[in-house]
N, C-alpha and C. Protein backbone atom coordinates (compact mmCIF):
# COMPACT_ATOMS: atom_id res chain seq x y z
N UNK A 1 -52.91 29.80 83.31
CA UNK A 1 -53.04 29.30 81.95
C UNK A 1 -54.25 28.39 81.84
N UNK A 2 -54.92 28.72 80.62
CA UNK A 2 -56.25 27.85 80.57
C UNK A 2 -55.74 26.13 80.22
N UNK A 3 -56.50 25.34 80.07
CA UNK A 3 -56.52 24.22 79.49
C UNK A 3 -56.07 24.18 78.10
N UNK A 4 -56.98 25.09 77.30
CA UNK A 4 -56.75 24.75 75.57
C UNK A 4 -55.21 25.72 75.95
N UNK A 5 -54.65 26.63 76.68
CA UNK A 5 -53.39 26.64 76.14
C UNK A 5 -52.41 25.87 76.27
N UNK A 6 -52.48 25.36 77.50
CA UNK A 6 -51.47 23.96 77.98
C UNK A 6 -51.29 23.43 76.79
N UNK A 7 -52.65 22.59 76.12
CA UNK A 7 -52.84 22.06 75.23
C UNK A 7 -52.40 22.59 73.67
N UNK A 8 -52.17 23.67 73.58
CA UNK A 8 -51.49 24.02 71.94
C UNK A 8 -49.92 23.88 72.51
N UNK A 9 -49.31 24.81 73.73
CA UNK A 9 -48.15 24.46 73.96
C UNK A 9 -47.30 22.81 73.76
N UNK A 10 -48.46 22.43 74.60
CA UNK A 10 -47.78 20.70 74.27
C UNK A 10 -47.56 20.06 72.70
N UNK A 11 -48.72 20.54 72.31
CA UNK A 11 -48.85 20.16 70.33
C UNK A 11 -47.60 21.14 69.92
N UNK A 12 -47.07 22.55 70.09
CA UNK A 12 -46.01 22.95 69.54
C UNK A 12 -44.77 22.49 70.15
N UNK A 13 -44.71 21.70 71.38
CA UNK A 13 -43.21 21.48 71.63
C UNK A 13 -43.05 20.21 70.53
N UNK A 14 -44.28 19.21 70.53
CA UNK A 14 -44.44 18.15 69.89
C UNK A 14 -43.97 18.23 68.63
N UNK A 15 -44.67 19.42 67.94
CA UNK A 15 -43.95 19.25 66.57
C UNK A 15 -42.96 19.76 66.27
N UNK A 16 -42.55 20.45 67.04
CA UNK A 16 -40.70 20.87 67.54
C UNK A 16 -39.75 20.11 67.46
N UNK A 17 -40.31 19.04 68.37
CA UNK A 17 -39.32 17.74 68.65
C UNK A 17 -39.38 17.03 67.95
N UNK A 18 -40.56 16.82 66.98
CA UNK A 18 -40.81 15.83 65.30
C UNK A 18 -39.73 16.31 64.69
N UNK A 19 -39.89 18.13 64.10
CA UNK A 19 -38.74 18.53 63.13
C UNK A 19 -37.69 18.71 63.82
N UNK A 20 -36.79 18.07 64.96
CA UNK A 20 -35.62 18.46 65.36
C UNK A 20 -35.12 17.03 64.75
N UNK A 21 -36.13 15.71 65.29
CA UNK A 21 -35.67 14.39 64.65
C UNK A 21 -35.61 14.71 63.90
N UNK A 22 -36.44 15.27 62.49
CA UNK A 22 -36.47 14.78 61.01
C UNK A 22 -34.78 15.67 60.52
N UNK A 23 -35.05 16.83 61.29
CA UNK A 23 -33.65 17.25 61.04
C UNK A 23 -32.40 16.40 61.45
N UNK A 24 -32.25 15.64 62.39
CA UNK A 24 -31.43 15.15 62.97
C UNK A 24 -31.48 13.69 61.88
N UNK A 25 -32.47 12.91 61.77
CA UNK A 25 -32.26 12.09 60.92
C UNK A 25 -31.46 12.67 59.25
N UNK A 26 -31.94 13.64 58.65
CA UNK A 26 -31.59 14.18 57.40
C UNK A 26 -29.96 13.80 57.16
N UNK A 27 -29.74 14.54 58.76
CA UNK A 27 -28.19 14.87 59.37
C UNK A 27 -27.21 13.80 59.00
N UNK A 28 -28.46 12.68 59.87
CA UNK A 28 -27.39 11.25 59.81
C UNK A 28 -27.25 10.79 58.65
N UNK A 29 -28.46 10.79 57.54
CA UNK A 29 -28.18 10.44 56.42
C UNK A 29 -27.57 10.75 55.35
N UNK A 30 -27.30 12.42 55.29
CA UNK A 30 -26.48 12.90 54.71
C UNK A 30 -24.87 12.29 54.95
N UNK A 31 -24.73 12.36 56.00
CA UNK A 31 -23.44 11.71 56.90
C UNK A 31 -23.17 10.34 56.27
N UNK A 32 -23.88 9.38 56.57
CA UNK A 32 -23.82 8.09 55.82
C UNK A 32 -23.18 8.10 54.37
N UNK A 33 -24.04 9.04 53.35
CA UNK A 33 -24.37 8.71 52.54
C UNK A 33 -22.63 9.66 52.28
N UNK A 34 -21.78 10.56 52.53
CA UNK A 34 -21.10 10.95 52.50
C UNK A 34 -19.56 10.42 52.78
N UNK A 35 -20.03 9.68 54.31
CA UNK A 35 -18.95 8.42 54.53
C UNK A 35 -18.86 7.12 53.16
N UNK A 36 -19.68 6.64 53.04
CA UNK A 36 -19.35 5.28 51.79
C UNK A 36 -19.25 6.28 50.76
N UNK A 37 -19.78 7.30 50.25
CA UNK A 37 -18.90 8.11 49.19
C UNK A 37 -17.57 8.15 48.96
N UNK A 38 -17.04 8.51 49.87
CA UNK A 38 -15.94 8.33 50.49
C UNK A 38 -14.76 6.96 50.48
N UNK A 39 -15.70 6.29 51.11
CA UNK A 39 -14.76 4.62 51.00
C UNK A 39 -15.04 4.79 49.28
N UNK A 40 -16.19 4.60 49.16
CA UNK A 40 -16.08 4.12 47.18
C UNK A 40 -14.65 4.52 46.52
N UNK A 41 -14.63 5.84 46.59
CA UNK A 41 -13.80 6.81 45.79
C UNK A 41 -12.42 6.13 46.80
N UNK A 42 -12.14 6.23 47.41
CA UNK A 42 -10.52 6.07 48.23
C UNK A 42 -10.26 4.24 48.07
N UNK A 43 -11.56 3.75 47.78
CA UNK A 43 -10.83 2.15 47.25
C UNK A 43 -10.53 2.37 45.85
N UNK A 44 -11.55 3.04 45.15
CA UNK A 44 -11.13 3.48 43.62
C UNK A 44 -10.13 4.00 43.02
N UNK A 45 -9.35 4.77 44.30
CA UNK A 45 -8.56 5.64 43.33
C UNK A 45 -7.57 5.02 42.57
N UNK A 46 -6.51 5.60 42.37
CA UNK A 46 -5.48 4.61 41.58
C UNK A 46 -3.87 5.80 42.51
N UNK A 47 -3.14 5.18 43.39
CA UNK A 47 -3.29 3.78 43.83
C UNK A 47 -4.50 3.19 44.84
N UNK A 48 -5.12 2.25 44.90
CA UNK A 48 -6.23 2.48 45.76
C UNK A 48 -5.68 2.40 47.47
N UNK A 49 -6.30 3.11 48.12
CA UNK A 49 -6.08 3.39 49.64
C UNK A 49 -7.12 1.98 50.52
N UNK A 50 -6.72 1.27 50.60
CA UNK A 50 -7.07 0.12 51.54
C UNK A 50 -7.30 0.10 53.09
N UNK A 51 -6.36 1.38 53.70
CA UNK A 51 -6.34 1.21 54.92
C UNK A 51 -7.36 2.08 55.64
N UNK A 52 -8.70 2.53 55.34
CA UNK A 52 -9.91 2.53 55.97
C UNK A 52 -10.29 1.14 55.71
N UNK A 53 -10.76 0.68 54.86
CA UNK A 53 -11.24 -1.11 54.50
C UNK A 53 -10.76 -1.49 55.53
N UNK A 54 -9.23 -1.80 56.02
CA UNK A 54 -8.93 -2.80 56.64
C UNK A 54 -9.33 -2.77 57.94
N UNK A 55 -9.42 -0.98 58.40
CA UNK A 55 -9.86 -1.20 60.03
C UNK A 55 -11.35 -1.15 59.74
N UNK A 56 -12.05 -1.14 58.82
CA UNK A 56 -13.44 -1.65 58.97
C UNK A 56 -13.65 -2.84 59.09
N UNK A 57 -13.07 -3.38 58.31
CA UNK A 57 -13.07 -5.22 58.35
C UNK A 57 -12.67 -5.60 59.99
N UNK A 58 -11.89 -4.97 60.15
CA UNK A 58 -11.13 -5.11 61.79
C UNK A 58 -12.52 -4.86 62.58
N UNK A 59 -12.97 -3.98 62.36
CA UNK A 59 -14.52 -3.28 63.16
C UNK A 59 -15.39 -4.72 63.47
N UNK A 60 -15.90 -5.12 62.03
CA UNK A 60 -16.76 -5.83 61.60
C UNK A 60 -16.21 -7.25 63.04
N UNK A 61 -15.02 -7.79 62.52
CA UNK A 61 -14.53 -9.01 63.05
C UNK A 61 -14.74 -8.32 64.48
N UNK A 62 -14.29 -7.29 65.53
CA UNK A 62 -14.25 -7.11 66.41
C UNK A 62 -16.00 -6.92 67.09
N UNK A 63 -16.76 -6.81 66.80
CA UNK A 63 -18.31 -6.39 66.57
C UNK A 63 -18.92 -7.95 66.14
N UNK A 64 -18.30 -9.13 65.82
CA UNK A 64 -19.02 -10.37 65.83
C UNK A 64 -18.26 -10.92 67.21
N UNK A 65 -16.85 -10.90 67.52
CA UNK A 65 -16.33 -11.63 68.58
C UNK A 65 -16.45 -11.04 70.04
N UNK A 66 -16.71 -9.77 69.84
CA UNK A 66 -17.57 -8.97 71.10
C UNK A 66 -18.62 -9.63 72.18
N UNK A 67 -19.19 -10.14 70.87
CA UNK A 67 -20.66 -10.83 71.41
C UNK A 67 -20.68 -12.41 71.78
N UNK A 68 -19.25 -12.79 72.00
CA UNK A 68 -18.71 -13.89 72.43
C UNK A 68 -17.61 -14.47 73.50
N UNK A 69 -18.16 -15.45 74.41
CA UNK A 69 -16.85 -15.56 75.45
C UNK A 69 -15.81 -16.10 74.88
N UNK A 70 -14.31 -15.08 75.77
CA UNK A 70 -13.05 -15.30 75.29
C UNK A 70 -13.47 -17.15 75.51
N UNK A 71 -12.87 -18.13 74.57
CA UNK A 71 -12.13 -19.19 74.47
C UNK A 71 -13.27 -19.87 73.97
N UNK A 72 -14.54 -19.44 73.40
CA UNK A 72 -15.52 -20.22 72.83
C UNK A 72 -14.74 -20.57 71.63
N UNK A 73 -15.57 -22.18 70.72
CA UNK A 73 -15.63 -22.06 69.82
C UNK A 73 -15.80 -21.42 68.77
N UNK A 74 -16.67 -20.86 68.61
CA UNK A 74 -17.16 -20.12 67.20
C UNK A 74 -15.71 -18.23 67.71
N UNK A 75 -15.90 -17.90 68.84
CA UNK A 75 -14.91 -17.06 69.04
C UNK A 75 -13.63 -17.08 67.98
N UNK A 76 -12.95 -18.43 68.37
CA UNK A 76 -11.94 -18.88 67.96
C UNK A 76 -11.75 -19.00 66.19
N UNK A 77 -13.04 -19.53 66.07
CA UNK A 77 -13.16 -19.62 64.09
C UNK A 77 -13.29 -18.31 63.78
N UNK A 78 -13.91 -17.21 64.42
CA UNK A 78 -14.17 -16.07 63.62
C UNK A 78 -12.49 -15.59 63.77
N UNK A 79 -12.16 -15.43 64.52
CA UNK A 79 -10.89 -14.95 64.83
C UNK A 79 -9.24 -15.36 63.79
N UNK A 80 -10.02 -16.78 63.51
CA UNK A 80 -8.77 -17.59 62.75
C UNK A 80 -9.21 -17.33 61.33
N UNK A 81 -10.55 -17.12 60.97
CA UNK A 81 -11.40 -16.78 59.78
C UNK A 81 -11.45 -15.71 59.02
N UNK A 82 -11.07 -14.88 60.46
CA UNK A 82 -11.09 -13.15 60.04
C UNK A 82 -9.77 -12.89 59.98
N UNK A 83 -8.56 -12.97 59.86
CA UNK A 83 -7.40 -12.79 60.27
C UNK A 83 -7.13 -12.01 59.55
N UNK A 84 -6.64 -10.27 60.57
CA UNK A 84 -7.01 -9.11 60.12
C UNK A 84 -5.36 -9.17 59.52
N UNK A 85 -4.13 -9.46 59.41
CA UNK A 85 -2.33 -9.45 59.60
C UNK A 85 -3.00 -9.82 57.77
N UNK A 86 -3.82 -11.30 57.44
CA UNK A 86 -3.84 -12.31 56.06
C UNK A 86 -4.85 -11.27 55.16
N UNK A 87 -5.96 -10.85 55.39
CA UNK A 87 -6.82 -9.74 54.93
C UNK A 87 -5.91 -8.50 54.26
N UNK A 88 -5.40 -7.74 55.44
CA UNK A 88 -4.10 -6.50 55.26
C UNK A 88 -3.38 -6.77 53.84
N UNK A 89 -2.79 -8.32 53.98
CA UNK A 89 -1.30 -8.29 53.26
C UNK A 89 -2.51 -8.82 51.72
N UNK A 90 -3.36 -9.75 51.75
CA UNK A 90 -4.07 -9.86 50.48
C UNK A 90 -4.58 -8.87 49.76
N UNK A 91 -5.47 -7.93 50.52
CA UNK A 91 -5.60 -6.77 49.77
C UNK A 91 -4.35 -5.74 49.45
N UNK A 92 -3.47 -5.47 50.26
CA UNK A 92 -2.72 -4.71 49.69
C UNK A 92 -1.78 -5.22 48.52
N UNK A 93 -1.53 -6.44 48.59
CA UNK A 93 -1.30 -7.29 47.35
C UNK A 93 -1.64 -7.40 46.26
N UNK A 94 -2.97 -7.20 45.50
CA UNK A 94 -3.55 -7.33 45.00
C UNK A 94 -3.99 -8.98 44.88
N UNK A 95 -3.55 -9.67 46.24
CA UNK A 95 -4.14 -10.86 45.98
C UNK A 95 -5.61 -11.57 46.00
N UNK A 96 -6.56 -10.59 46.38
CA UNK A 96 -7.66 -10.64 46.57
C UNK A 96 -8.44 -10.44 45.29
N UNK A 97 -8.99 -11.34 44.77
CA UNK A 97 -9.90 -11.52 43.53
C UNK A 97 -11.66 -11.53 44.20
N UNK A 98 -12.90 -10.96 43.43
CA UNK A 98 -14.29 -10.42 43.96
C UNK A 98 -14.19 -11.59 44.51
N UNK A 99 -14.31 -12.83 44.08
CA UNK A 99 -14.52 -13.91 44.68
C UNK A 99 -14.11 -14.34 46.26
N UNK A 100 -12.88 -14.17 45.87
CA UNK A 100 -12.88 -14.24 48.02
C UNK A 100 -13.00 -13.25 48.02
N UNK A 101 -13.61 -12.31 47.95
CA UNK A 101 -13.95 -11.07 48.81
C UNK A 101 -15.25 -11.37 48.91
N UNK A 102 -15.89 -12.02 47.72
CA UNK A 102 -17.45 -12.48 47.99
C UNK A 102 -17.98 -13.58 48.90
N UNK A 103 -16.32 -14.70 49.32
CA UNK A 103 -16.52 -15.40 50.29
C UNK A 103 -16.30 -14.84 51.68
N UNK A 104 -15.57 -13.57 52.20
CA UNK A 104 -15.48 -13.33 53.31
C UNK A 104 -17.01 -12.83 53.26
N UNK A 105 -17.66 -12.15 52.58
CA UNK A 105 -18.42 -11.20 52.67
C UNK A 105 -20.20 -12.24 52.93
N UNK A 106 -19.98 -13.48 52.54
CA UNK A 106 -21.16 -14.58 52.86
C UNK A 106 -20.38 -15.14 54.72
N UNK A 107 -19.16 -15.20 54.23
CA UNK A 107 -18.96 -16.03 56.03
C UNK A 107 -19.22 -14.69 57.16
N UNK A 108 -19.10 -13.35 56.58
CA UNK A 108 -19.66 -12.28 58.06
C UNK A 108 -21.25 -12.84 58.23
N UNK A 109 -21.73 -12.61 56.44
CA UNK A 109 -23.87 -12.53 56.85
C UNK A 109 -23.75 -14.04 57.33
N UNK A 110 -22.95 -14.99 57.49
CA UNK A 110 -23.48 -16.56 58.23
C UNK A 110 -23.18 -16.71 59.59
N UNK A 111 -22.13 -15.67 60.16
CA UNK A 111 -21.36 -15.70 61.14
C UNK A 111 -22.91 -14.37 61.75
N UNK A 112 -23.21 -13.91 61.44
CA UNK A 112 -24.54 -12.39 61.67
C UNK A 112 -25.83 -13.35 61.47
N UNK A 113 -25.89 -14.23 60.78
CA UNK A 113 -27.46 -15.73 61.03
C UNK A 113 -27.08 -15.81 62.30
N UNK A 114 -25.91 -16.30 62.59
CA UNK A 114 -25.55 -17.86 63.42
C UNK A 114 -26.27 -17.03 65.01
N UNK A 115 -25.39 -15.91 65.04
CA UNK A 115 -25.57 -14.58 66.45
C UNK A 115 -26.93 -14.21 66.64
N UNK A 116 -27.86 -13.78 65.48
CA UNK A 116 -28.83 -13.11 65.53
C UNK A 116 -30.51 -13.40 65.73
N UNK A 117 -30.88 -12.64 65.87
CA UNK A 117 -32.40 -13.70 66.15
C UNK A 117 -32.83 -14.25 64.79
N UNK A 118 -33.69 -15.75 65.00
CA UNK A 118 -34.13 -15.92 63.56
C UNK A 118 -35.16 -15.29 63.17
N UNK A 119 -35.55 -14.61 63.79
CA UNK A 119 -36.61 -13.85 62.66
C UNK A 119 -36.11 -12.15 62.40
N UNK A 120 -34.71 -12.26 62.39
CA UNK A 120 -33.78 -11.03 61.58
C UNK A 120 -33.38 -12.19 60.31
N UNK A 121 -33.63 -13.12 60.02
CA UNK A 121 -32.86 -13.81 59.45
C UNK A 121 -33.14 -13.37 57.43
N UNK A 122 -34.42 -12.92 57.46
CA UNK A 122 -34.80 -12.97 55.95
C UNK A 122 -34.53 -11.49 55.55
N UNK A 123 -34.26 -10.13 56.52
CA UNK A 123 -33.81 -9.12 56.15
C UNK A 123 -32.33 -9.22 56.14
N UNK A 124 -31.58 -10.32 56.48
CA UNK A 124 -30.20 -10.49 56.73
C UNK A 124 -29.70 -10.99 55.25
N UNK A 125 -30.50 -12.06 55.27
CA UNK A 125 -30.53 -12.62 53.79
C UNK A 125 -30.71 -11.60 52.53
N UNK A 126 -31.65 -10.61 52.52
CA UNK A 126 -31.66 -9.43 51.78
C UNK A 126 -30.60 -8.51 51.38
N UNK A 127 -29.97 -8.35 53.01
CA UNK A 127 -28.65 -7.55 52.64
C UNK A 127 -27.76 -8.22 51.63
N UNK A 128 -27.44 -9.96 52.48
CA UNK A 128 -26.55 -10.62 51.27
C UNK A 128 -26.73 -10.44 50.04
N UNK A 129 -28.61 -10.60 49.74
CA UNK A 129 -28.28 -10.79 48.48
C UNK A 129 -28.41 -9.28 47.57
N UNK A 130 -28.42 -8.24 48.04
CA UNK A 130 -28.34 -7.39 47.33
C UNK A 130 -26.78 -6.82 47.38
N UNK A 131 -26.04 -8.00 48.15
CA UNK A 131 -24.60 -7.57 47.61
C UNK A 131 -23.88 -8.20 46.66
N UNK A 132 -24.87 -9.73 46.77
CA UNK A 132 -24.52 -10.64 45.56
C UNK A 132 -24.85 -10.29 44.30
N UNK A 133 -25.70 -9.40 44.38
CA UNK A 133 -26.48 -9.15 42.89
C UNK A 133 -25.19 -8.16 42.31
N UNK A 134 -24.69 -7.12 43.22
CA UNK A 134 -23.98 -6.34 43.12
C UNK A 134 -22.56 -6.99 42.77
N UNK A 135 -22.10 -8.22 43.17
CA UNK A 135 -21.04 -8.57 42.81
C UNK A 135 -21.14 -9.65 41.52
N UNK A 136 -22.04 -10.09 40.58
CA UNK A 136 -22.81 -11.04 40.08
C UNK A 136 -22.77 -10.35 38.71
N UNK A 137 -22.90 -8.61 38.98
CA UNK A 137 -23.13 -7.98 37.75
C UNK A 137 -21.66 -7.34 37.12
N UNK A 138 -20.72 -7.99 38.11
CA UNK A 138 -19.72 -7.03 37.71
C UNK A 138 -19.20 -6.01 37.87
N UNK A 139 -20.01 -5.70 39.35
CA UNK A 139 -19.42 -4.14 39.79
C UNK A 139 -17.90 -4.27 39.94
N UNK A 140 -17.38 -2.93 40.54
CA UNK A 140 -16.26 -3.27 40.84
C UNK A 140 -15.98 -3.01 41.79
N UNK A 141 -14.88 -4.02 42.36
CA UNK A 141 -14.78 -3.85 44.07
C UNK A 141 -14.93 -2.66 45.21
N UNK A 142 -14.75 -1.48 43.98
CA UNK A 142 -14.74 -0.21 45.04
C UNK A 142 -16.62 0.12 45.67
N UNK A 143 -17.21 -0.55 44.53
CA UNK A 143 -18.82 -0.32 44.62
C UNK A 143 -19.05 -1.51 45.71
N UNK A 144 -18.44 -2.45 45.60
CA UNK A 144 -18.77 -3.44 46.87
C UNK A 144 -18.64 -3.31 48.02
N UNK A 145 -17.32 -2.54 48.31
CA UNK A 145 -16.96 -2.60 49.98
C UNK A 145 -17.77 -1.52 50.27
N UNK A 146 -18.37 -0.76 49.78
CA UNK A 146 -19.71 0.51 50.73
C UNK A 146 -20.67 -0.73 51.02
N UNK A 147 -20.95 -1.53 49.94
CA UNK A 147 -22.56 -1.61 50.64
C UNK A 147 -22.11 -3.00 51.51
N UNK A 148 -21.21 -3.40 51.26
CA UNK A 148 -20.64 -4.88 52.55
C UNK A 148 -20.58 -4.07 53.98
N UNK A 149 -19.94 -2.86 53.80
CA UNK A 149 -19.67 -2.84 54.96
C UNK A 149 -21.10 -1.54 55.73
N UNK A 150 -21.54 -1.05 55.02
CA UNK A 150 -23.45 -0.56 55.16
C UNK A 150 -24.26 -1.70 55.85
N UNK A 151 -24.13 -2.83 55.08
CA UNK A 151 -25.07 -3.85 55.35
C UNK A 151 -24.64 -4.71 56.34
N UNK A 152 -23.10 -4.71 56.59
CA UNK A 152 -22.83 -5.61 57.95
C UNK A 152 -23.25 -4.88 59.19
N UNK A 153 -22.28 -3.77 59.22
CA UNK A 153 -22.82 -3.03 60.17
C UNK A 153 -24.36 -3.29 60.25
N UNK A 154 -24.84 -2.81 59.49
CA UNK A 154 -26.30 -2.71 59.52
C UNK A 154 -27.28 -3.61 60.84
N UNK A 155 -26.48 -5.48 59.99
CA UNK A 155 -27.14 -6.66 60.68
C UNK A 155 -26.52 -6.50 62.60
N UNK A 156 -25.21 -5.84 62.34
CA UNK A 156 -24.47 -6.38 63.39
C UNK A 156 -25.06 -5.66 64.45
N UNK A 157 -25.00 -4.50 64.00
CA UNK A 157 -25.86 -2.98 64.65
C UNK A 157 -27.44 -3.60 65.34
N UNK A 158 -28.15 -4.65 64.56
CA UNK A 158 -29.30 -4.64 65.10
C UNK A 158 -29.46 -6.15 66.26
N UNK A 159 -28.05 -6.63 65.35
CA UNK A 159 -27.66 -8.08 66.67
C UNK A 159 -27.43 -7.49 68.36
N UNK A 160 -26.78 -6.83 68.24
CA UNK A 160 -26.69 -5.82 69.49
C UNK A 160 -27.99 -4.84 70.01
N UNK A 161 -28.71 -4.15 69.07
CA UNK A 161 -30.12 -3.55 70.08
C UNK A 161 -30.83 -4.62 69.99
N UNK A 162 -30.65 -5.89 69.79
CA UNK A 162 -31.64 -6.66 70.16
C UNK A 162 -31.14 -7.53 71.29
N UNK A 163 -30.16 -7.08 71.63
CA UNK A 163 -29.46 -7.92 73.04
C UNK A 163 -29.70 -6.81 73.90
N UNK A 164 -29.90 -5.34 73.55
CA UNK A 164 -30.23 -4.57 74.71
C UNK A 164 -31.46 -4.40 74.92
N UNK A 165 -32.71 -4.55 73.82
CA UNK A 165 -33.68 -4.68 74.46
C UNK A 165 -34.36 -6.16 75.18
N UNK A 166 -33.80 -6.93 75.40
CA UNK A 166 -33.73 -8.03 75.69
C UNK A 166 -33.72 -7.74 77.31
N UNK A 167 -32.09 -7.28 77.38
CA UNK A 167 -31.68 -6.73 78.89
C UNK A 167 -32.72 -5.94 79.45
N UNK A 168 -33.18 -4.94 78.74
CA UNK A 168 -34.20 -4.55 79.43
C UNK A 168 -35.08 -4.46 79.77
N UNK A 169 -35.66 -5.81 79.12
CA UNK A 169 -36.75 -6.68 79.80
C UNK A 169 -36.43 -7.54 80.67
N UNK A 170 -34.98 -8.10 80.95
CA UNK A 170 -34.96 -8.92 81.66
C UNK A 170 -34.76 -7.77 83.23
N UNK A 171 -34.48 -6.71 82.59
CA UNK A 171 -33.89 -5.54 84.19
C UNK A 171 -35.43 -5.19 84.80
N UNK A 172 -36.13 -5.02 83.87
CA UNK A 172 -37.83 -4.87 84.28
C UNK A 172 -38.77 -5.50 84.78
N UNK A 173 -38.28 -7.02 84.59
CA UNK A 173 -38.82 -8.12 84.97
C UNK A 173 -38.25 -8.31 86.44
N UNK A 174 -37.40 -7.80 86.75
CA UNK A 174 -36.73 -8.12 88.22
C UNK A 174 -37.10 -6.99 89.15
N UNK A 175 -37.70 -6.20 88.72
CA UNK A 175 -37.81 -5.22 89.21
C UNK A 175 -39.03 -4.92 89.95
């Protein structure tokens, strides 16, 4: 094989493997965008179905105290803060008004500051506030819990690859 063919082969696996991502991304986003479809409509319905919410919320709380040793402080507040048994019985109650739902939903993004690097801190702030705007205008709760729980994940998701690329500078550095 000559040179210039090596060379087109490599450029066609290349753009092979571009459109397998772009396909593969499409994939995930379709997916996404299909899952909170989903929550919207099943908090909406009438009667509304709560119990995806609750093991997300469970997710969320389990995904901040992860990243903490058993018997720390702040461990302990998220844990007494998040209390998945008081969450369960309020929402299925209808005791939950936007408002504390708008206060759990500021103590995750302060509890996602407190964990995260500060310079995630002003895209963190973004998420909040494009959920505040969202709760500010009057949506209704079923439109809230997609993008609370989009945007926690989101922060929490990047609190964690930024503890693994961390590790793997510190595994490279020893090396």
């Amino acid at each position: 094989m000559e040179n210039n063919e090596i060379e087109e082969k490599n450029k066609e696996k290349l753009m092979f493997d571009k459109n397998i991502q772009k396909l593969n991304d499409q994939v995930e986003e379709n997916f996404k965008f299909a899952f909170y479809n989903l929550l919207e409509e099943r908090i909406s319905s009438n009667p509304p179905d709560y119990d995806w919410l609750i093991r997300l919320y469970g997710e969320i709380k389990l995904k901040l105290t992860q990243l903490l040793r058993d018997g720390s402080h702040l461990k302990k507040e998220i844990n007494e803060s998040m209390d998945l048994e008081l969450f369960e019985q309020m929402i299925k109650n209808n005791a939950f008004s936007m408002d504390d739902f708008h206060k759990v939903i500021k103590y995750v993004f302060s509890k996602c500051k407190q964990l995260q690097s500060p310079g995630r801190d002003k895209e963190t702030d973004q998420r909040l506030d494009d959920i505040s705007e969202l709760v500010n205008s009057g949506a209704a709760f079923g439109s809230v819990v997609p993008l609370f729980i989009r945007n926690a994940n989101y922060c929490l998701d990047l609190i964690y690859k930024d503890i693994e690329n961390v590790a793997d500078v510190i595994k490279k550095t020893k090396n």
